[in-house]
C-alpha atoms as a PDB file:
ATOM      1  CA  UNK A   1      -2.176  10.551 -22.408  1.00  0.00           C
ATOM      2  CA  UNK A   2      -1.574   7.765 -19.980  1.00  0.00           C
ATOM      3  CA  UNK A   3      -0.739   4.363 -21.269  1.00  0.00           C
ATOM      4  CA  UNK A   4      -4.282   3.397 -21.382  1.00  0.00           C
ATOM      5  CA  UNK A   5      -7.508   5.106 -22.784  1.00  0.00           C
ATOM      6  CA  UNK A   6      -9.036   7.648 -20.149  1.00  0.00           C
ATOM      7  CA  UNK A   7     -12.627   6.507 -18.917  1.00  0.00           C
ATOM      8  CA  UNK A   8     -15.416   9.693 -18.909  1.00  0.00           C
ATOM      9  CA  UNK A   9     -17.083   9.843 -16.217  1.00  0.00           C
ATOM     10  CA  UNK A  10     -20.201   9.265 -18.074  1.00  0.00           C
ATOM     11  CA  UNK A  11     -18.664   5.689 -18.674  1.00  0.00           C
ATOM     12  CA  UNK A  12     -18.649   4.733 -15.232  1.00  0.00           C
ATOM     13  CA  UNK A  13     -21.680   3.306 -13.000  1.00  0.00           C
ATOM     14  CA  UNK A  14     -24.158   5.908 -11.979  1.00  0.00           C
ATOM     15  CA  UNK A  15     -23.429   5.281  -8.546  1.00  0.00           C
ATOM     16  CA  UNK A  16     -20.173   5.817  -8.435  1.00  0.00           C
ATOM     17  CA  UNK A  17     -20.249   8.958 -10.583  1.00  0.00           C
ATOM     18  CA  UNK A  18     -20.200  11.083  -7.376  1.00  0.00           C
ATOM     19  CA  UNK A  19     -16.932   9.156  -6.200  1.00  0.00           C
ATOM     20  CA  UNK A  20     -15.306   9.873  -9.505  1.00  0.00           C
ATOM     21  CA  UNK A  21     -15.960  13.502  -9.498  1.00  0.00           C
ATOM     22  CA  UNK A  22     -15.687  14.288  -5.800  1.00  0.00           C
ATOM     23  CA  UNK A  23     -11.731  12.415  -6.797  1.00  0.00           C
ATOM     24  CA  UNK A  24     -10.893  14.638  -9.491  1.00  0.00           C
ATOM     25  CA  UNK A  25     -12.457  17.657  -8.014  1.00  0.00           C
ATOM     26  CA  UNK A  26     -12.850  18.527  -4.753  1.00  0.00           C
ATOM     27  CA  UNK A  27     -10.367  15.597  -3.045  1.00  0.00           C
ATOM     28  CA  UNK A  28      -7.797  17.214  -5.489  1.00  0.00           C
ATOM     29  CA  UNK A  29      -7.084  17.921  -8.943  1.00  0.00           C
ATOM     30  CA  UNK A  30      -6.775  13.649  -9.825  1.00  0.00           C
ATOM     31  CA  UNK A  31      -8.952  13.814 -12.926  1.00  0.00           C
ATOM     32  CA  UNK A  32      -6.156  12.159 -14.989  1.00  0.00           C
ATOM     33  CA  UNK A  33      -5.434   9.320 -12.303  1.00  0.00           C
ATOM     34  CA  UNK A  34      -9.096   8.629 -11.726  1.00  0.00           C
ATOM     35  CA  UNK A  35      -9.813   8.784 -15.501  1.00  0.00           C
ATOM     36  CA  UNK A  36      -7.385   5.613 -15.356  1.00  0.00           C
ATOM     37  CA  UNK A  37      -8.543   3.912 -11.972  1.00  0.00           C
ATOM     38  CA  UNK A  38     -12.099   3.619 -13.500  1.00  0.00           C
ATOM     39  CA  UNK A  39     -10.640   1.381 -16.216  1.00  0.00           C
ATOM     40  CA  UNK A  40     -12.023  -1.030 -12.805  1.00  0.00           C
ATOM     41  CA  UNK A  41     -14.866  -0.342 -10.841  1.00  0.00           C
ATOM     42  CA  UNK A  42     -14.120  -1.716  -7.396  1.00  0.00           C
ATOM     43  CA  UNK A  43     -10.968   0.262  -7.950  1.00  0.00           C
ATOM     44  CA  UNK A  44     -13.148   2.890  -8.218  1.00  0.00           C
ATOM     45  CA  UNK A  45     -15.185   2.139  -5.781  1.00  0.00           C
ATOM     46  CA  UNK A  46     -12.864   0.877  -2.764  1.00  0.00           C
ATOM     47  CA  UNK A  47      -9.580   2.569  -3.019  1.00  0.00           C
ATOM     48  CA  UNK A  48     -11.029   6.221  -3.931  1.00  0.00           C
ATOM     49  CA  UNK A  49     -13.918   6.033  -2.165  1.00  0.00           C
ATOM     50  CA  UNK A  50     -11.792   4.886   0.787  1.00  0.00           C
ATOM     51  CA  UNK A  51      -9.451   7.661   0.259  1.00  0.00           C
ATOM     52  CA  UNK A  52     -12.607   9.960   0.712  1.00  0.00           C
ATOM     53  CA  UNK A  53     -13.632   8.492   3.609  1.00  0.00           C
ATOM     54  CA  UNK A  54     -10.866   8.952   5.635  1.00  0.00           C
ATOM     55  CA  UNK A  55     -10.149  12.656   4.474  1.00  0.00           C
ATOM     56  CA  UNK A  56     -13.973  13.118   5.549  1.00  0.00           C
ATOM     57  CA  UNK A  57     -12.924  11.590   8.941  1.00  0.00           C
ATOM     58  CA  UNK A  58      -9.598  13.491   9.342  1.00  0.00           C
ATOM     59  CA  UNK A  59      -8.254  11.181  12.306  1.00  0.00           C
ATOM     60  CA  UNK A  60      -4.365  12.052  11.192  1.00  0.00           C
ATOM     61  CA  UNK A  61      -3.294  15.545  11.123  1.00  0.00           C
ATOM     62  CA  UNK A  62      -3.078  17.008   7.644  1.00  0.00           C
ATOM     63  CA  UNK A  63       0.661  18.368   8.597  1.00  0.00           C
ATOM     64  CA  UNK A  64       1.748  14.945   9.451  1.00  0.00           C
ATOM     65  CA  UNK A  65      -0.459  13.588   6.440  1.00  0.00           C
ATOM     66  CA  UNK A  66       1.181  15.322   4.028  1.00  0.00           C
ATOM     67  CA  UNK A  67       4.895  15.067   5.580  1.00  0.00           C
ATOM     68  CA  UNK A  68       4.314  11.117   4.975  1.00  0.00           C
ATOM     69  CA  UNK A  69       2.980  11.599   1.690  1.00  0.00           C
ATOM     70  CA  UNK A  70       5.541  14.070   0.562  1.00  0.00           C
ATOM     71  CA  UNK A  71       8.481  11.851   1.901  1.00  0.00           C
ATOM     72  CA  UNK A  72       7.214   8.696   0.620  1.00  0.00           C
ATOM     73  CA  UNK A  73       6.860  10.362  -3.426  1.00  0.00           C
ATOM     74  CA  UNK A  74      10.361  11.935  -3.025  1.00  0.00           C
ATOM     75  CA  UNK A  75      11.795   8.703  -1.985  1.00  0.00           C
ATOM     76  CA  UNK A  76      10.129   6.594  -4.269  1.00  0.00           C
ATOM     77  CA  UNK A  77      10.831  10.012  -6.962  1.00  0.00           C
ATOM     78  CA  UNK A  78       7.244  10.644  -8.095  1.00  0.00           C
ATOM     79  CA  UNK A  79       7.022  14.241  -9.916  1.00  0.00           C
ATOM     80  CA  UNK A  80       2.869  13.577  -9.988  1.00  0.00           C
ATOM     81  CA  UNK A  81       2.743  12.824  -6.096  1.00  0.00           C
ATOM     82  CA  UNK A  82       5.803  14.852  -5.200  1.00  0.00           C
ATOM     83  CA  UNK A  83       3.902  18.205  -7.479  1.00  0.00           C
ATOM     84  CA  UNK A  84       0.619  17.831  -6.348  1.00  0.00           C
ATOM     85  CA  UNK A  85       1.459  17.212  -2.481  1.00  0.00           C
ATOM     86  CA  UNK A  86       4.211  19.554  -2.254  1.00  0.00           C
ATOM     87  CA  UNK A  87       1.597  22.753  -2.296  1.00  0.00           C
ATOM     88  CA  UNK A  88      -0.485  21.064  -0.035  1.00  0.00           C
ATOM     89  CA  UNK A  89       2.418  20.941   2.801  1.00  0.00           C
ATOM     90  CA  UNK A  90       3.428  24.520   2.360  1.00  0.00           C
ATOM     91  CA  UNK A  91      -0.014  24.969   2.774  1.00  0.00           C
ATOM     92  CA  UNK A  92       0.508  23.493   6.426  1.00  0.00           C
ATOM     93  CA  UNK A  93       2.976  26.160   7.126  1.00  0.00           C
ATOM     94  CA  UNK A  94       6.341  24.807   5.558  1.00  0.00           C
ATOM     95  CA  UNK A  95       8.636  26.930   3.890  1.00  0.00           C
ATOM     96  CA  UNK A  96       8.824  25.625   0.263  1.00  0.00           C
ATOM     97  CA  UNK A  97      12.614  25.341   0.679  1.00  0.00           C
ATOM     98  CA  UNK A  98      11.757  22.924   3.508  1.00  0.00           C
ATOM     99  CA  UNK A  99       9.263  20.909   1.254  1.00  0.00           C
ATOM    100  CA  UNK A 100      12.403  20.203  -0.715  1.00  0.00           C
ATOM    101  CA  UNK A 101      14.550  19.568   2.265  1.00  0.00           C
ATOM    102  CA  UNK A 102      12.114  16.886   3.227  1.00  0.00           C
ATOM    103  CA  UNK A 103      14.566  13.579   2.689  1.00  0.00           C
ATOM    104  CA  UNK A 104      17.038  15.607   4.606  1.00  0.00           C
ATOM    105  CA  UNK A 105      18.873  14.427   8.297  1.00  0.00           C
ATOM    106  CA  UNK A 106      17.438  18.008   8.968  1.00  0.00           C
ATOM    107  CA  UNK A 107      14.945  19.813   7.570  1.00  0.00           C
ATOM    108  CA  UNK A 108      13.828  23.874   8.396  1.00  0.00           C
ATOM    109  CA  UNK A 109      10.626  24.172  10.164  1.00  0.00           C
ATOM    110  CA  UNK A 110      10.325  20.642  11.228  1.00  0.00           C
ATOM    111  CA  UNK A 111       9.960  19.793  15.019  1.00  0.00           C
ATOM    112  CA  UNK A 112      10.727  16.305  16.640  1.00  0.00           C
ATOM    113  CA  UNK A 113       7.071  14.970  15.626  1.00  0.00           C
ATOM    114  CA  UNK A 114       7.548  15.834  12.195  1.00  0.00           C
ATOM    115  CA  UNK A 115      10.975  14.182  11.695  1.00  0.00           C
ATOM    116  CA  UNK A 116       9.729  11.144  13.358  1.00  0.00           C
ATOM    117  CA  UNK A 117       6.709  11.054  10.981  1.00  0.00           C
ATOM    118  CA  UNK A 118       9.251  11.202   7.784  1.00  0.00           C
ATOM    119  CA  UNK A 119      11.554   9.138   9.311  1.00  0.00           C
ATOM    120  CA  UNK A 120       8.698   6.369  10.018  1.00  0.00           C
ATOM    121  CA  UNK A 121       7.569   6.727   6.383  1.00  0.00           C
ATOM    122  CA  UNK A 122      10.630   6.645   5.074  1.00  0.00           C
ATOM    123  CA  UNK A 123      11.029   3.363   6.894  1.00  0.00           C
ATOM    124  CA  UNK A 124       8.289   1.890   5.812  1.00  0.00           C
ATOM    125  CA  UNK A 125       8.632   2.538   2.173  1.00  0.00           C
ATOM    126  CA  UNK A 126      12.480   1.351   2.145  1.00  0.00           C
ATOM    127  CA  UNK A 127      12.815  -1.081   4.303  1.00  0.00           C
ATOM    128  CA  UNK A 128       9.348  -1.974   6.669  1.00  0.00           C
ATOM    129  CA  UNK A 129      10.571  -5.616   7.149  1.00  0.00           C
ATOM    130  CA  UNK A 130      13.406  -3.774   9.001  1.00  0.00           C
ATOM    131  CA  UNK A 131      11.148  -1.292  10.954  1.00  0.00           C
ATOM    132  CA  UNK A 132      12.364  -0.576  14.105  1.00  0.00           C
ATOM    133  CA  UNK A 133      10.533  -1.348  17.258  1.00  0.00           C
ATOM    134  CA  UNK A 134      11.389   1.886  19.166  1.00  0.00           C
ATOM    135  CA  UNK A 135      10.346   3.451  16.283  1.00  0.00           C
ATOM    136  CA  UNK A 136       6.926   2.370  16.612  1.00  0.00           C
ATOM    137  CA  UNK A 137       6.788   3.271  20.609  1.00  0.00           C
ATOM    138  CA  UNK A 138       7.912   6.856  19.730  1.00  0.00           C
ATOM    139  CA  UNK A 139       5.192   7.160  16.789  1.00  0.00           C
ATOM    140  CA  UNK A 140       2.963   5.654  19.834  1.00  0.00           C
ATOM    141  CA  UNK A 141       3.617   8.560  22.404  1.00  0.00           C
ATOM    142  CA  UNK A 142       2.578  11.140  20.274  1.00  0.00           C
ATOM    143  CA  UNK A 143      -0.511   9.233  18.409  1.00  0.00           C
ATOM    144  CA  UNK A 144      -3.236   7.295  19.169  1.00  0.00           C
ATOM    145  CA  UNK A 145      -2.612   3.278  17.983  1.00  0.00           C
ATOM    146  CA  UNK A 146      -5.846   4.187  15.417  1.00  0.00           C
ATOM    147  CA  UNK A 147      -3.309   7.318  14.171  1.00  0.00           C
ATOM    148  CA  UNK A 148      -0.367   5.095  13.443  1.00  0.00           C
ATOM    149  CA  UNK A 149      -2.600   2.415  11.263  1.00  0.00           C
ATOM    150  CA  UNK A 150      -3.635   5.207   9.570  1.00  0.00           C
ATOM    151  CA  UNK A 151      -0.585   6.849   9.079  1.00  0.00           C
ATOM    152  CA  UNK A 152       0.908   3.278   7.884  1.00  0.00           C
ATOM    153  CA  UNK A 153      -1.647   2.659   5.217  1.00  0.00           C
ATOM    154  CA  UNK A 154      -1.674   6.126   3.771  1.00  0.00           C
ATOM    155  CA  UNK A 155       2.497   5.806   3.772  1.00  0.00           C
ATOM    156  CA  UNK A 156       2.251   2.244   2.135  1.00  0.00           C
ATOM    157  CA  UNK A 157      -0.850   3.376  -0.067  1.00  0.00           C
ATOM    158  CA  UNK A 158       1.304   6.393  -1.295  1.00  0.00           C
ATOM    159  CA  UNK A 159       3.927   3.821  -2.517  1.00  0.00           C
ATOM    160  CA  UNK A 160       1.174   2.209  -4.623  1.00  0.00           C
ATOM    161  CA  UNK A 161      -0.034   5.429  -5.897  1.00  0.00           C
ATOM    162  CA  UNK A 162       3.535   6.524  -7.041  1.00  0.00           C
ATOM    163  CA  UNK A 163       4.232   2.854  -8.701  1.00  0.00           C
ATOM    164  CA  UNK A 164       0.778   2.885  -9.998  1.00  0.00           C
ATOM    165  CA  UNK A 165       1.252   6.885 -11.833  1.00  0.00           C
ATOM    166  CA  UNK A 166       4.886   6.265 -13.447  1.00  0.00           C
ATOM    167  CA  UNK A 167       3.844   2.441 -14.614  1.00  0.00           C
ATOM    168  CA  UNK A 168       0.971   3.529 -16.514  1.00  0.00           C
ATOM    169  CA  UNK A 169       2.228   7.002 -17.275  1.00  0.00           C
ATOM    170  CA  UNK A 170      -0.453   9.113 -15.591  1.00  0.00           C
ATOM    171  CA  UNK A 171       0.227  12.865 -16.786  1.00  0.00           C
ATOM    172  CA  UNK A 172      -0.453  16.141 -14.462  1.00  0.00           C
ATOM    173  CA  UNK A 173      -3.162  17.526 -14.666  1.00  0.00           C
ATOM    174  CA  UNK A 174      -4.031  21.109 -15.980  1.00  0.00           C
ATOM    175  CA  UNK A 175      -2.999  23.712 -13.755  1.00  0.00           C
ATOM    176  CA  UNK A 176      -1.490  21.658 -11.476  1.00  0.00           C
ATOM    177  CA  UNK A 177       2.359  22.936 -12.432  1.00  0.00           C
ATOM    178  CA  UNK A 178       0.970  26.430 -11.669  1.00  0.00           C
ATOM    179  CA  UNK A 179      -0.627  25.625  -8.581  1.00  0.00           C
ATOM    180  CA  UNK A 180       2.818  24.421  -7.900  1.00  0.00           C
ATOM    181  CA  UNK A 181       5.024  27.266  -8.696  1.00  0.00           C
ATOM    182  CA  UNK A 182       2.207  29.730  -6.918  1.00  0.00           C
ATOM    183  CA  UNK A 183       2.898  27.836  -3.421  1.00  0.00           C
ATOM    184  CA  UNK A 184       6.684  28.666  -4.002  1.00  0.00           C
ATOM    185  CA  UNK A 185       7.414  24.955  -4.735  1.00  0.00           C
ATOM    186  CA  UNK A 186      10.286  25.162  -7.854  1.00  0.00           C
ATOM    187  CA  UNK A 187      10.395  22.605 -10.633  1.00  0.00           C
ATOM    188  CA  UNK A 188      13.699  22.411 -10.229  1.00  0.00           C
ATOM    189  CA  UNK A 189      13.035  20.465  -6.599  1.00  0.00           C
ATOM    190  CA  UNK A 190      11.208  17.613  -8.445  1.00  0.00           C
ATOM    191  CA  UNK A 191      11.773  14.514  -9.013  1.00  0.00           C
ATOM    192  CA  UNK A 192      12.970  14.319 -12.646  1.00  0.00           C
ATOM    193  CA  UNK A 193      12.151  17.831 -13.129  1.00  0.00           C
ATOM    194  CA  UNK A 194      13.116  17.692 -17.047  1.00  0.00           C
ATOM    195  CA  UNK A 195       9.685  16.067 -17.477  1.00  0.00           C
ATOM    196  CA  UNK A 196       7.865  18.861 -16.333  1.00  0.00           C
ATOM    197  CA  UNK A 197      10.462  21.557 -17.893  1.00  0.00           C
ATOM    198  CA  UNK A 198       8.433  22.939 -20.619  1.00  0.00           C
ATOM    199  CA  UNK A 199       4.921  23.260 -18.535  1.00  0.00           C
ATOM    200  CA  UNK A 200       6.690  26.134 -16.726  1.00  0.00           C
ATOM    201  CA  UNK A 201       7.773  27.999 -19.511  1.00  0.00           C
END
C-alpha cells in the first residue's frame, strides 16, 4: 500500500474512467501510481491524459524516450521507474547489461545520439541551471526544436514521477518484477535492489 488510500476506478469521474484505465493498462502496468494520482482529478486528467497524448503522437523516438527516462530514474535512484522502464529499453534493442551501464562515461550498444540524449538528461535532472549551450546545439542537429521540448519535459516530468513514487510510497505493481527479470534486466542492477529482494524469490 502506498501512503495514501488507492482510488477504484469506479471512484473517479465517468469521463475520465477511460484515462484511468488506458494508464494502468495499456500505457503500462501504472495501476498502483494512477490508483494514487486520482486522489485529484485534474491530476488525472492533465498529467496522464497528457502522457497519453503524446505516446499517441510519438514525435520522440521510443529508443531515445526511454534512454532519458531510464537515465533520469537511475540518477534520481527510482526502483519503480528504473524496473518498469528498464524492459522497455531492452525492448529497443539494448543489451540488459547496457540498461545497467546507462549512468556510465560509456555504455555498450550506445551510439553518439544516444550518449548525447543521456548526457542531456542527465543534465537536466542534476544541474539544468548549468545546462550547457553546445549541448543544446548538438541535441539540435540531430532533432527537430519540437523533439528537444519534448524530450525536456518528459526528462523533467520523469524527475517528478520518481519524487512523486518514493514520497508517497507507490509499490510495483503485480508482475512487473517478472516482466523485469524476463527482459534480462537483474534486480541486482536496481536502485536499492533490497526492496525488491523477496519479489524475485
Amino acid at each position: 500500500m502506498a501512503r495514501v488510500r488507492d482510488i477504484e476506478i469506479d471512484e473517479v469521474p465517468a469521463e475520465l474512467q477511460p484515462v484511468y484505465r488506458r494508464y494502468a493498462e495499456s500505457y503500462g502496468p501504472f495501476l498502483n501510481q494512477v490508483k494514487v494520482f486520482a486522489h485529484r482529478a485534474p491530476a488525472l486528467r492533465h498529467v496522464m491524459g497528457m502522457l497519453l497524448e503524446l505516446a499517441d503522437e510519438a514525435v520522440l523516438p521510443k529508443r531515445y524516450l526511454e534512454i532519458a527516462l531510464v537515465a533520469v530514474s537511475r540518477a534520481n535512484e527510482c526502483t519503480y521507474c528504473v524496473a518498469h522502464h528498464a524492459p522497455r529499453l531492452v525492448g529497443q534493442g539494448l543489451d540488459p547489461a547496457s540498461v545497467a551501464a546507462v549512468l556510465e562515461p560509456e555504455v555498450p550498444g550506445f551510439d553518439e545520439v544516444d550518449t548525447l540524449v543521456r548526457d542531456y538528461a542527465v543534465a537536466v535532472t542534476e544541474d539544468a541551471r548549468r545546462m550547457p549551450a553546445a549541448m543544446v546545439e548538438r541535441l539540435k542537429a540531430h532533432f527537430s526544436e519540437e523533439q528537444v521540448v519534448e524530450l525536456t519535459l518528459r526528462a523533467t516530468l520523469c524527475g517528478f514521477f520518481n519524487r512523486f513514487n518514493e514520497a508517497l510510497g507507490i509499490e510495483m505493481e503485480d508482475g512487473v518484477v517478472e516482466e523485469m527479470l524476463a527482459a534480462g534486466v537483474r534486480i541486482e542492477d536496481l536502485p536499492h535492489p533490497e526492496t525488491l529482494a523477496a519479489a524475485g524469490d
